[in-house]
N, C-alpha and C. Protein backbone atom coordinates (compact mmCIF):
# COMPACT_ATOMS: atom_id res chain seq x y z
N UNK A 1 161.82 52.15 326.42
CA UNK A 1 163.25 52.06 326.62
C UNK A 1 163.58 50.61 326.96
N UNK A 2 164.44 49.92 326.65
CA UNK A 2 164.93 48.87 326.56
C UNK A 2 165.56 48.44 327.67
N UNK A 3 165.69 47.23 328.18
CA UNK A 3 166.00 47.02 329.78
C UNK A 3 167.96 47.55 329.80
N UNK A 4 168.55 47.22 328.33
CA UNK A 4 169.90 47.19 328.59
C UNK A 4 170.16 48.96 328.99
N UNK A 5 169.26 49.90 328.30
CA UNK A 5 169.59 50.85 328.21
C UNK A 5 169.22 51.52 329.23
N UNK A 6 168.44 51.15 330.40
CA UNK A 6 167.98 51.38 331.69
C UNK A 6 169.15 51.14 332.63
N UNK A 7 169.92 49.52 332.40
CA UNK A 7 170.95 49.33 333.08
C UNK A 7 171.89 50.18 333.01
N UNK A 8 172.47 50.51 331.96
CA UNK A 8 173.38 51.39 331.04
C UNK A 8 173.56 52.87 331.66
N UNK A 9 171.79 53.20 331.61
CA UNK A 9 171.80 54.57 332.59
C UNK A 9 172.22 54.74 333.96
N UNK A 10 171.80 53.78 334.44
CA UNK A 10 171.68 53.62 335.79
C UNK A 10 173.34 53.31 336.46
N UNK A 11 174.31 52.67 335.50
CA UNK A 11 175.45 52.28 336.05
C UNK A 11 176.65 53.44 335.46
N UNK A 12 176.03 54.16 334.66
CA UNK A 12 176.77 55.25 334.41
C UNK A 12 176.49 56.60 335.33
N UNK A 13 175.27 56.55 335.85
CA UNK A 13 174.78 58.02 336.87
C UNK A 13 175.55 57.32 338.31
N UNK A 14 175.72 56.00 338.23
CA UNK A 14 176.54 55.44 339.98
C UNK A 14 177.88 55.83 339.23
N UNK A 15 178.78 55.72 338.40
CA UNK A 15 180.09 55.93 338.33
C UNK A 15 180.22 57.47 337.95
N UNK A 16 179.83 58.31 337.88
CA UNK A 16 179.87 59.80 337.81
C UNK A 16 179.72 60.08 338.98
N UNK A 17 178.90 59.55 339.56
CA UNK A 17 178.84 60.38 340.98
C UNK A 17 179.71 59.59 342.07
N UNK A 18 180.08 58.76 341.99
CA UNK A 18 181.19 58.30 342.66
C UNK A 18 182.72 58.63 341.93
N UNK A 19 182.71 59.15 341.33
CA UNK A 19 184.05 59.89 340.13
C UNK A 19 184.36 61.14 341.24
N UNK A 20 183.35 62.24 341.31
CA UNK A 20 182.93 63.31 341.77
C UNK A 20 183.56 63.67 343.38
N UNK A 21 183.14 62.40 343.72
CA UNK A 21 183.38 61.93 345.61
C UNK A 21 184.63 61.92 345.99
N UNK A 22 185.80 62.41 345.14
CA UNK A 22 186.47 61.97 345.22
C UNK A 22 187.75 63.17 345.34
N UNK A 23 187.15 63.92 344.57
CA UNK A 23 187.79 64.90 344.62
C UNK A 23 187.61 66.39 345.28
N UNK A 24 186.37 66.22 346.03
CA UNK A 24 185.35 66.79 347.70
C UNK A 24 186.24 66.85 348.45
N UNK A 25 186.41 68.12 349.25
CA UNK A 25 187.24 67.77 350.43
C UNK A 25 185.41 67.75 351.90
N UNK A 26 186.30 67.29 353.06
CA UNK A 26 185.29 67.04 353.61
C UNK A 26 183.88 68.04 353.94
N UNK A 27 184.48 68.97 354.31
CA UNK A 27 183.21 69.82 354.60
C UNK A 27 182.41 70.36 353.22
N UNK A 28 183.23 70.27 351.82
CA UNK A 28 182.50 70.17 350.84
C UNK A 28 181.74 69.10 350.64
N UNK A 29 181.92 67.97 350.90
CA UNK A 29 180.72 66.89 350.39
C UNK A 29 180.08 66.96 352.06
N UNK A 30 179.77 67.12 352.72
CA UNK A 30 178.92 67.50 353.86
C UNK A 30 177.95 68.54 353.33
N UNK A 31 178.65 69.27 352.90
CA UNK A 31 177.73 70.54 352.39
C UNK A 31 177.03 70.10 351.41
N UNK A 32 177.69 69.29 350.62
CA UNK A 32 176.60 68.95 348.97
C UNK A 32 175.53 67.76 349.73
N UNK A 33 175.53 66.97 350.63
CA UNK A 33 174.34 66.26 351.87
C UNK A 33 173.76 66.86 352.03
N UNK A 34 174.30 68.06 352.76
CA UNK A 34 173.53 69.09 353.43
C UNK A 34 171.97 70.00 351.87
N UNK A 35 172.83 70.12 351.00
CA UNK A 35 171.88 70.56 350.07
C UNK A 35 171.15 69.91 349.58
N UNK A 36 171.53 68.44 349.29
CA UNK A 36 170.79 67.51 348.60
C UNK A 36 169.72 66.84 349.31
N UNK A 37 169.83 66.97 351.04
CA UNK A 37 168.79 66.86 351.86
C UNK A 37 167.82 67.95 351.67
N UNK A 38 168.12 69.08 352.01
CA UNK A 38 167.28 70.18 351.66
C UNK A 38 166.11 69.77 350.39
N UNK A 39 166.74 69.83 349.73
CA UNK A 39 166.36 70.03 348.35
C UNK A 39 164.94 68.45 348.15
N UNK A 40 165.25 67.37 349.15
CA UNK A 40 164.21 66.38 349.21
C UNK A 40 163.45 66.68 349.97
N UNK A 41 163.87 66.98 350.80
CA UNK A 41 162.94 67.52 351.88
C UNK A 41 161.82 68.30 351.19
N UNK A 42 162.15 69.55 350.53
CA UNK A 42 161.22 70.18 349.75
C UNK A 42 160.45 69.45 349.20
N UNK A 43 160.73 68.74 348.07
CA UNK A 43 160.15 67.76 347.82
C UNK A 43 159.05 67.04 348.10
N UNK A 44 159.52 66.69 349.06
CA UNK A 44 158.72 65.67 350.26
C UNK A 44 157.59 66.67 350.51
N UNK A 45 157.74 67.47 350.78
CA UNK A 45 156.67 68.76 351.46
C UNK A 45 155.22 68.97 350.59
N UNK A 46 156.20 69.35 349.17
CA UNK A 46 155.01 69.67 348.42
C UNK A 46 154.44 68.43 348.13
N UNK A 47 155.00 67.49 347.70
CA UNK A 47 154.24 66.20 347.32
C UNK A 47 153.24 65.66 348.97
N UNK A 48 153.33 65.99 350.00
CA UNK A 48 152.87 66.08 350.85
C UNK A 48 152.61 66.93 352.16
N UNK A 49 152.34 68.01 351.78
CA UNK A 49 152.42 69.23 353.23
C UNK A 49 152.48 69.54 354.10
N UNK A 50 151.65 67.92 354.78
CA UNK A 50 151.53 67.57 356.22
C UNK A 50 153.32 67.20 357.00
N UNK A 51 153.94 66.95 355.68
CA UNK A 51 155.49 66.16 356.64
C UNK A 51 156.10 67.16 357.16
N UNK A 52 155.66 68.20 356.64
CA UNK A 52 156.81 69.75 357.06
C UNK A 52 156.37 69.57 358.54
N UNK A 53 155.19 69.88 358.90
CA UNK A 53 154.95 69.88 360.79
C UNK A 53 155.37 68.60 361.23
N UNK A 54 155.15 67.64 360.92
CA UNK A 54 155.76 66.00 361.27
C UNK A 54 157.01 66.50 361.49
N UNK A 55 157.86 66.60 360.68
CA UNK A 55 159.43 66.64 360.38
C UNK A 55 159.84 67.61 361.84
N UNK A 56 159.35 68.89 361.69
CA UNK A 56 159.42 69.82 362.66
C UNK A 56 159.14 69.12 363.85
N UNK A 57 158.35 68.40 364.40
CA UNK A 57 157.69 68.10 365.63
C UNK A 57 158.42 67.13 366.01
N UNK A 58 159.02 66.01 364.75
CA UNK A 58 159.73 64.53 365.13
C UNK A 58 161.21 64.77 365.92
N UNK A 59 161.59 63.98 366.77
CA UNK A 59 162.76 64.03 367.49
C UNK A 59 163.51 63.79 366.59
N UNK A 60 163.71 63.73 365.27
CA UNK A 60 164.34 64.07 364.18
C UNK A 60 164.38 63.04 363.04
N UNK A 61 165.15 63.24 362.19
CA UNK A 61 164.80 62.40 360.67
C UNK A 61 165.63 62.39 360.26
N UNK A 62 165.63 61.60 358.97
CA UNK A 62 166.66 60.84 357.62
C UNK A 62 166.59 61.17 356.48
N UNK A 63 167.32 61.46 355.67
CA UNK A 63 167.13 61.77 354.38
C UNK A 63 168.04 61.10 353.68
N UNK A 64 168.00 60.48 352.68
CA UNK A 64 168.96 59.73 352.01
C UNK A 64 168.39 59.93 350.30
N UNK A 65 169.41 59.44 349.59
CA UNK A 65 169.01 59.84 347.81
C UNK A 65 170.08 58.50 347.50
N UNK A 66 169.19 57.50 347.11
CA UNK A 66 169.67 56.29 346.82
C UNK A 66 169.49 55.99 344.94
N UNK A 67 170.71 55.49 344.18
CA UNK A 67 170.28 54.75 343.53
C UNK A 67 170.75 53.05 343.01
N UNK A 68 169.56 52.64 342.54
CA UNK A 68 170.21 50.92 342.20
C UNK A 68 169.75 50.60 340.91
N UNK A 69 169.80 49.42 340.84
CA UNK A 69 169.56 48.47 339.49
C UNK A 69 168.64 47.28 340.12
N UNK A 70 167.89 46.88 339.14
CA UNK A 70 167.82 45.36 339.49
C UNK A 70 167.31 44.29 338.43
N UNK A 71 167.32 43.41 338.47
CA UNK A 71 166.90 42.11 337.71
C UNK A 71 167.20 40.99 338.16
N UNK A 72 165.87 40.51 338.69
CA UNK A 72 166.44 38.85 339.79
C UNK A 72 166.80 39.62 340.94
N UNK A 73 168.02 39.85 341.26
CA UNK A 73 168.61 40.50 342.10
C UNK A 73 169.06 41.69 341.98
N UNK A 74 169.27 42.95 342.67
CA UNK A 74 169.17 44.12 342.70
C UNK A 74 170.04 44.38 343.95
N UNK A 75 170.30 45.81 343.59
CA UNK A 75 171.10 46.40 344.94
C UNK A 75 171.28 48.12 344.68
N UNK A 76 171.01 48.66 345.70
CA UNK A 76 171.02 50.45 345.89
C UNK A 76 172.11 51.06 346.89
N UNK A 77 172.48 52.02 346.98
CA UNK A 77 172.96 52.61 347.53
C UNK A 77 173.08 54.08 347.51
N UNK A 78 173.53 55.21 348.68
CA UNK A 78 173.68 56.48 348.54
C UNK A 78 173.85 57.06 349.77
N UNK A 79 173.88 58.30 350.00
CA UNK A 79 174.52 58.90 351.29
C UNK A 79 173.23 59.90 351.51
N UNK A 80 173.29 60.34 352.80
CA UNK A 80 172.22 61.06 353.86
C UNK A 80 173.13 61.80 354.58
N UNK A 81 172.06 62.18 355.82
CA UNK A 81 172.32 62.31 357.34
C UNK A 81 171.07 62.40 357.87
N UNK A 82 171.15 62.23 359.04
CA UNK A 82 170.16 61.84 360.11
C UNK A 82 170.73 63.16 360.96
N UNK A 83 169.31 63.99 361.28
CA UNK A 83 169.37 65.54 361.79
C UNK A 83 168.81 65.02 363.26
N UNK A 84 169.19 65.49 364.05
CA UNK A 84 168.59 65.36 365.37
C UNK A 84 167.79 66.69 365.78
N UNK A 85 166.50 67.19 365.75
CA UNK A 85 166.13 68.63 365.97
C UNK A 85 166.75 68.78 367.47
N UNK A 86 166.63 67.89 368.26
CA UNK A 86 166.62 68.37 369.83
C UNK A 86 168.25 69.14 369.63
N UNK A 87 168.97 68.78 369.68
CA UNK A 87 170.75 69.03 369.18
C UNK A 87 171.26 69.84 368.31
N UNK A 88 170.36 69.55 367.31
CA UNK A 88 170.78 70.40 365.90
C UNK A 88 172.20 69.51 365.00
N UNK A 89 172.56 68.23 365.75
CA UNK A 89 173.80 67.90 365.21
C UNK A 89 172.97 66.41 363.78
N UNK A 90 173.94 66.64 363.10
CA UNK A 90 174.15 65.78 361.85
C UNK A 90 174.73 64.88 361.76
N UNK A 91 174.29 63.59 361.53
CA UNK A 91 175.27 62.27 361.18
C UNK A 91 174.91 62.11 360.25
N UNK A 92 176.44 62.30 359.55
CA UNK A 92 175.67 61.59 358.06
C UNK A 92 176.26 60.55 357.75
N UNK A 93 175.35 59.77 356.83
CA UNK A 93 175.63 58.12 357.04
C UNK A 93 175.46 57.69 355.19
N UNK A 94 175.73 56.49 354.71
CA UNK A 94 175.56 55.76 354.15
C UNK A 94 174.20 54.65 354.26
N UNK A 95 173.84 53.98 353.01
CA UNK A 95 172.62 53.38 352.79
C UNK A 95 172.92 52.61 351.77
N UNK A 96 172.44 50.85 351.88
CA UNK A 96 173.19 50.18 351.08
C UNK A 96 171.70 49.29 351.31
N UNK A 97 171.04 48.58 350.40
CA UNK A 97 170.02 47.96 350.38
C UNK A 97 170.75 46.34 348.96
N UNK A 98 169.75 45.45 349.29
CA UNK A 98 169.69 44.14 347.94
C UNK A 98 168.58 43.67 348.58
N UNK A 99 168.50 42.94 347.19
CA UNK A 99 166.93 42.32 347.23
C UNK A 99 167.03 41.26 346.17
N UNK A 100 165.89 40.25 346.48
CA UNK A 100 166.08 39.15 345.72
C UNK A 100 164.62 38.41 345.23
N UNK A 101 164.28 38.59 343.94
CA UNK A 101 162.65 38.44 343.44
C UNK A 101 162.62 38.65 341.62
N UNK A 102 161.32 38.61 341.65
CA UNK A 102 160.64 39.25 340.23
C UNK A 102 160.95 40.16 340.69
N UNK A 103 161.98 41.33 339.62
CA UNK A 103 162.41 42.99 339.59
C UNK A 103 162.88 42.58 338.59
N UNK A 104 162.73 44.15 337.68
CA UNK A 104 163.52 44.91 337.28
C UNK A 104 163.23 46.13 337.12
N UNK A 105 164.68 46.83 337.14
CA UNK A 105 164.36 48.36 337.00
C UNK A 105 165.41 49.09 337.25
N UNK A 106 165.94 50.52 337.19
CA UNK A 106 166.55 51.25 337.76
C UNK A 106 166.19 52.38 337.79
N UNK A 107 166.42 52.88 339.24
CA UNK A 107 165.75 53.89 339.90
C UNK A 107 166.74 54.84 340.73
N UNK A 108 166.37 56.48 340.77
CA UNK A 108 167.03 57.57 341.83
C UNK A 108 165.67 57.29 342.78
N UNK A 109 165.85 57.43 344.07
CA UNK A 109 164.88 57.68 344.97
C UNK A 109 165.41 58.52 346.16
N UNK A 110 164.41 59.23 346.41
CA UNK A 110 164.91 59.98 348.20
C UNK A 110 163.71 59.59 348.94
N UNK A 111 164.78 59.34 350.31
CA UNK A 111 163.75 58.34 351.26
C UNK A 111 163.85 59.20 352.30
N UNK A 112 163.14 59.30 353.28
CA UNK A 112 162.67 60.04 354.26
C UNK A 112 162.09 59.55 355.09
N UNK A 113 162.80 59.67 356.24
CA UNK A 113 162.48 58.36 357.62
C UNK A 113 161.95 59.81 359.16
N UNK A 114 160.88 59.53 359.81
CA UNK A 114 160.62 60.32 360.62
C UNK A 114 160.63 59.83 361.64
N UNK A 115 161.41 59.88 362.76
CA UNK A 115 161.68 59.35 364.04
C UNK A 115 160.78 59.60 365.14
N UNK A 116 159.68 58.68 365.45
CA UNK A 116 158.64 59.09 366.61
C UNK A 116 159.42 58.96 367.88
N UNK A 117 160.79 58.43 368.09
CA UNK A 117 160.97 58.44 369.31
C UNK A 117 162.60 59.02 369.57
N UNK A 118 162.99 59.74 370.35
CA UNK A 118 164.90 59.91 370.08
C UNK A 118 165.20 58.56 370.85
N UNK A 119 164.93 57.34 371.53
CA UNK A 119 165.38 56.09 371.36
C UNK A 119 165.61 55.34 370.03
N UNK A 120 164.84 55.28 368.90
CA UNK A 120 164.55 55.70 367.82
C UNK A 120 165.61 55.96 366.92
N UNK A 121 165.62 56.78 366.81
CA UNK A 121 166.79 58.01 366.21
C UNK A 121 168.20 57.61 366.86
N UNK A 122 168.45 57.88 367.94
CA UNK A 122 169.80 56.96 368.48
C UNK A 122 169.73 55.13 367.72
N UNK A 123 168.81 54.62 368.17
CA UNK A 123 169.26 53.20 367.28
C UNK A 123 169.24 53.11 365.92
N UNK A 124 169.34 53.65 365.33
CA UNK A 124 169.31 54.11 363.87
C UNK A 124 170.25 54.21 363.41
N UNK A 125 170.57 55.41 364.31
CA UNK A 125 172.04 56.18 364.12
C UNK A 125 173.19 55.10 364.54
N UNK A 126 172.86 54.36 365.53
CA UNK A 126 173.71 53.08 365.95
C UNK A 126 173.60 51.80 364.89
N UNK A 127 172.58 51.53 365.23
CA UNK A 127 172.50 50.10 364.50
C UNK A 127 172.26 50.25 362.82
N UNK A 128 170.88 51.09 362.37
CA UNK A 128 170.50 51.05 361.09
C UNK A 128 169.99 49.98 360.10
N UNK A 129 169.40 48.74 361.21
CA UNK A 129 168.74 47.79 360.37
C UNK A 129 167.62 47.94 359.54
N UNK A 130 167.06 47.52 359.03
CA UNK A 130 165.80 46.95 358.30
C UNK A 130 165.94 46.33 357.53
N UNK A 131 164.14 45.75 357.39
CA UNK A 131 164.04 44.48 356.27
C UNK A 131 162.56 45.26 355.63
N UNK A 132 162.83 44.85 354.33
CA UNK A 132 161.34 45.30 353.78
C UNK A 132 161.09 43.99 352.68
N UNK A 133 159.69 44.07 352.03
CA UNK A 133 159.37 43.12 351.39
C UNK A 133 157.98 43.84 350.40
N UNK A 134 157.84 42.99 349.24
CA UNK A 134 156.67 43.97 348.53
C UNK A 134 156.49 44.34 347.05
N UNK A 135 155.33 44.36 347.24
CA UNK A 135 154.92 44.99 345.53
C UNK A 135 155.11 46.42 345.24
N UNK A 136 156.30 46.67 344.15
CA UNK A 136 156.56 48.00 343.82
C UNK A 136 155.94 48.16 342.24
N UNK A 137 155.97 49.08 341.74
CA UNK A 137 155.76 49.49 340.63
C UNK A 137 155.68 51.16 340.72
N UNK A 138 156.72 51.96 340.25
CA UNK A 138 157.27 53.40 339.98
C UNK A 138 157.84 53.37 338.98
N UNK A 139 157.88 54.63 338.75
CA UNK A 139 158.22 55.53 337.40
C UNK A 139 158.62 57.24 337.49
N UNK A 140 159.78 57.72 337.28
CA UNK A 140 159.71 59.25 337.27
C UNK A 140 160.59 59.23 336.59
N UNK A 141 160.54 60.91 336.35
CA UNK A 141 161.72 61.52 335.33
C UNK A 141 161.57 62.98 335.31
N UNK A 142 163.08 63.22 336.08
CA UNK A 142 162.45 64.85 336.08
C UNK A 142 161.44 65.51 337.39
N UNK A 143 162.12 64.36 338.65
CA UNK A 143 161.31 64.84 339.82
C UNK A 143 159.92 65.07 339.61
N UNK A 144 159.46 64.42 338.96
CA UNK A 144 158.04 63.54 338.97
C UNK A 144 157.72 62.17 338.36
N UNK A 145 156.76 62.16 339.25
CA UNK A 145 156.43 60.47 339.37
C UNK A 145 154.95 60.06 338.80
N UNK A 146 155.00 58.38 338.70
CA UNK A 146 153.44 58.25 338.41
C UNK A 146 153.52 57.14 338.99
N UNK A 147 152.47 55.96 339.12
CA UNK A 147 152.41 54.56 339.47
C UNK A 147 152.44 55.38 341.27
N UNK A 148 153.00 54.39 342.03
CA UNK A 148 153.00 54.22 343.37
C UNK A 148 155.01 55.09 343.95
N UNK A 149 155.10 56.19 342.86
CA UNK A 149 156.24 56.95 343.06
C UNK A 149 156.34 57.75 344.50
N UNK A 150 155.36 57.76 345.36
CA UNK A 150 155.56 58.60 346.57
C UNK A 150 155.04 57.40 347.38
N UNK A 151 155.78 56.21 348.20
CA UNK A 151 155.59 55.10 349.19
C UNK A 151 155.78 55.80 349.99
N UNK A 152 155.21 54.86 351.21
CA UNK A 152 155.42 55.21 352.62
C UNK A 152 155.23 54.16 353.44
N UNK A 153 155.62 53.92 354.64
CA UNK A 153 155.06 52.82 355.03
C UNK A 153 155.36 53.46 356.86
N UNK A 154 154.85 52.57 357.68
CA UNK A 154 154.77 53.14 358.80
C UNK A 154 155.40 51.94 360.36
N UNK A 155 156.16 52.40 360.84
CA UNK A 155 156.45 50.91 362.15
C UNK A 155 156.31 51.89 363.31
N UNK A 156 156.22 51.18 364.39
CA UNK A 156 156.26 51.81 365.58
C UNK A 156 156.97 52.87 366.12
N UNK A 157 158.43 52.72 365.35
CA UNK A 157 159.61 53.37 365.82
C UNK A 157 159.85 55.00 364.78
N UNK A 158 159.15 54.64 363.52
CA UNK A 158 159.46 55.31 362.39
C UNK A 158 158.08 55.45 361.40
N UNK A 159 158.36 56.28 360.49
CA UNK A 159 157.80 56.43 359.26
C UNK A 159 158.38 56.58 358.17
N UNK A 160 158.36 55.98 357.49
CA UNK A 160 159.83 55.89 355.94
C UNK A 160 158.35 56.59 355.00
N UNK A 161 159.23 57.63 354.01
CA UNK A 161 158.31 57.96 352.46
C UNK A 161 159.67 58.03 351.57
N UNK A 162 159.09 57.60 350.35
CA UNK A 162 160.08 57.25 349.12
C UNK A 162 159.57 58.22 348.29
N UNK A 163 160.36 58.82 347.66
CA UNK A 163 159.97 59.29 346.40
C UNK A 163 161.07 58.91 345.25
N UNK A 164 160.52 58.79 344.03
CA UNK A 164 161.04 58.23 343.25
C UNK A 164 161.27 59.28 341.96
N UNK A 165 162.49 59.58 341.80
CA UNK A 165 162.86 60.89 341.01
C UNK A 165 163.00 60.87 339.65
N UNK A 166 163.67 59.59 339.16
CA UNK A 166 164.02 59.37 337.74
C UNK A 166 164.47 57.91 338.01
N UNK A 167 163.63 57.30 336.80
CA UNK A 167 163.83 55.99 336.45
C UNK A 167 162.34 55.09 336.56
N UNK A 168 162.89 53.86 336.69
CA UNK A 168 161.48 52.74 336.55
C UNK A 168 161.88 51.35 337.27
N UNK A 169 161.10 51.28 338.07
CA UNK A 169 160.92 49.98 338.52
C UNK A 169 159.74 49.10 338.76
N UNK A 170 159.75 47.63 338.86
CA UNK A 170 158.71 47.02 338.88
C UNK A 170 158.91 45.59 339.50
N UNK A 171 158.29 45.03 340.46
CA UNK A 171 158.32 43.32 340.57
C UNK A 171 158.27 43.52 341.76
N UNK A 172 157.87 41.93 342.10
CA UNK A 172 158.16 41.87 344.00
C UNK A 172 159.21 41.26 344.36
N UNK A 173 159.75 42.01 345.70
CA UNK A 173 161.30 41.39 345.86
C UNK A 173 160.76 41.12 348.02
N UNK A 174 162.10 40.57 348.24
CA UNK A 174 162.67 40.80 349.70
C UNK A 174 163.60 41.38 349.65
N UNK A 175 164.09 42.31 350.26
CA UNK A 175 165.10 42.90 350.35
C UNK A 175 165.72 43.51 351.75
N UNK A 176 166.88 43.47 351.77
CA UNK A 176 167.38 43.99 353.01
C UNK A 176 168.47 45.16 353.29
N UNK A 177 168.06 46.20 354.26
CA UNK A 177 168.71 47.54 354.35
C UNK A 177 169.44 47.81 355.50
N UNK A 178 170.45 48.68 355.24
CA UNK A 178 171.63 48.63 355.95
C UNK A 178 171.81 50.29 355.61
N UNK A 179 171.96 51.05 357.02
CA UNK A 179 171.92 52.05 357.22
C UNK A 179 173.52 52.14 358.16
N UNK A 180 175.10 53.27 357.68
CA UNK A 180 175.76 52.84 359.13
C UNK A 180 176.27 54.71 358.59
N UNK A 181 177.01 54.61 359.70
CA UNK A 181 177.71 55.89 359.86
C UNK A 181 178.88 56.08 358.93
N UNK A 182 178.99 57.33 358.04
CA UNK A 182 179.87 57.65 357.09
C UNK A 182 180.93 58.48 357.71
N UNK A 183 182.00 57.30 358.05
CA UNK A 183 183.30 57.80 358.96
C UNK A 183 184.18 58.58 358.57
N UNK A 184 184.39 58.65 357.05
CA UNK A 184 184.91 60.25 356.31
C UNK A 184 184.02 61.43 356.58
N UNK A 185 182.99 61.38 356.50
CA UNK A 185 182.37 62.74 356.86
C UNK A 185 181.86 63.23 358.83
N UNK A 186 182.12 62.00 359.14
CA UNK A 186 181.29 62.47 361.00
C UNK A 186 182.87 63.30 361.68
């Protein structure tokens, strides 16, 4: 497939689903979060079995379903919520990432962040920084993957896993992520 026709895909699946958003009233697009978390979560499980007790045990987690473009420069975005188990309450938030390197590609991904601490999980939910940096190379289609399609990486505070649903990417970038609270839906 040809890089234009990757772009092509990729900027037509962001304007459909932002078409869509629009005409949601609130507790309907909460609810379509609410499923579309589910539904990664699963995901997440079978492609790894161990996260279901993690997830369960963690003072709670993130789910987000991002997609972007890139070449040279790149940029993603998509919506979540961050579950608190202790509470049971939901924030759901927005996710906006760029990066700047050898890339190209466009990619759906669901990311999945496990909170080792509810200090943690509150600054998250507050602040929502990160920085990442790195050699990617993924590929899926059709909620499966090949290459390095199920990442993970690990910090003190957290554990992030990516899965990569449909599309292709490749190169090393820096990039920087921005996690905040989605004030139409809280």
């Amino acid at each position: 497939m040809k890089f234009h026709q990757i772009l092509g895909t990729g900027m037509l699946t962001l304007s459909l689903m932002t078409g869509g958003a629009f005409a949601a009233t609130k507790a309907e697009k909460q609810a379509e979060v609410q499923k579309s978390t589910q539904a990664a979560l699963e995901k997440f499980y079978k492609a790894k079995p161990d996260l279901k007790a993690a997830v369960g045990k963690a003072p709670g987690y993130a789910v987000f379903t991002t997609y972007g473009v890139s070449f040279l420069i790149g940029g993603s975005g998509g919506t979540g919520m961050v579950h608190d188990n202790k509470s049971k309450k939901n924030t759901y938030m927005k996710l906006g990432s760029a990066s700047v390197g050898f890339q190209l590609g466009a990619a759906e991904n669901d990311v999945l962040v496990v909170f080792k601490t509810p200090a943690a999980l509150n600054d998250f939910i507050t602040n929502g920084w990160g920085a990442t940096g790195g050699v990617a190379a993924t590929a899926g289609a059709g909620g499966s993957t090949a290459g390095s399609g199920m990442g993970s990486s690990a910090m003190d505070t957290s554990d992030t896993f990516t899965l990569t649903k449909n599309g292709l990417t490749a190169g090393l970038a820096v990039a920087g992520v921005k996690a905040w609270k989605d004030d139409e839906l809280n």
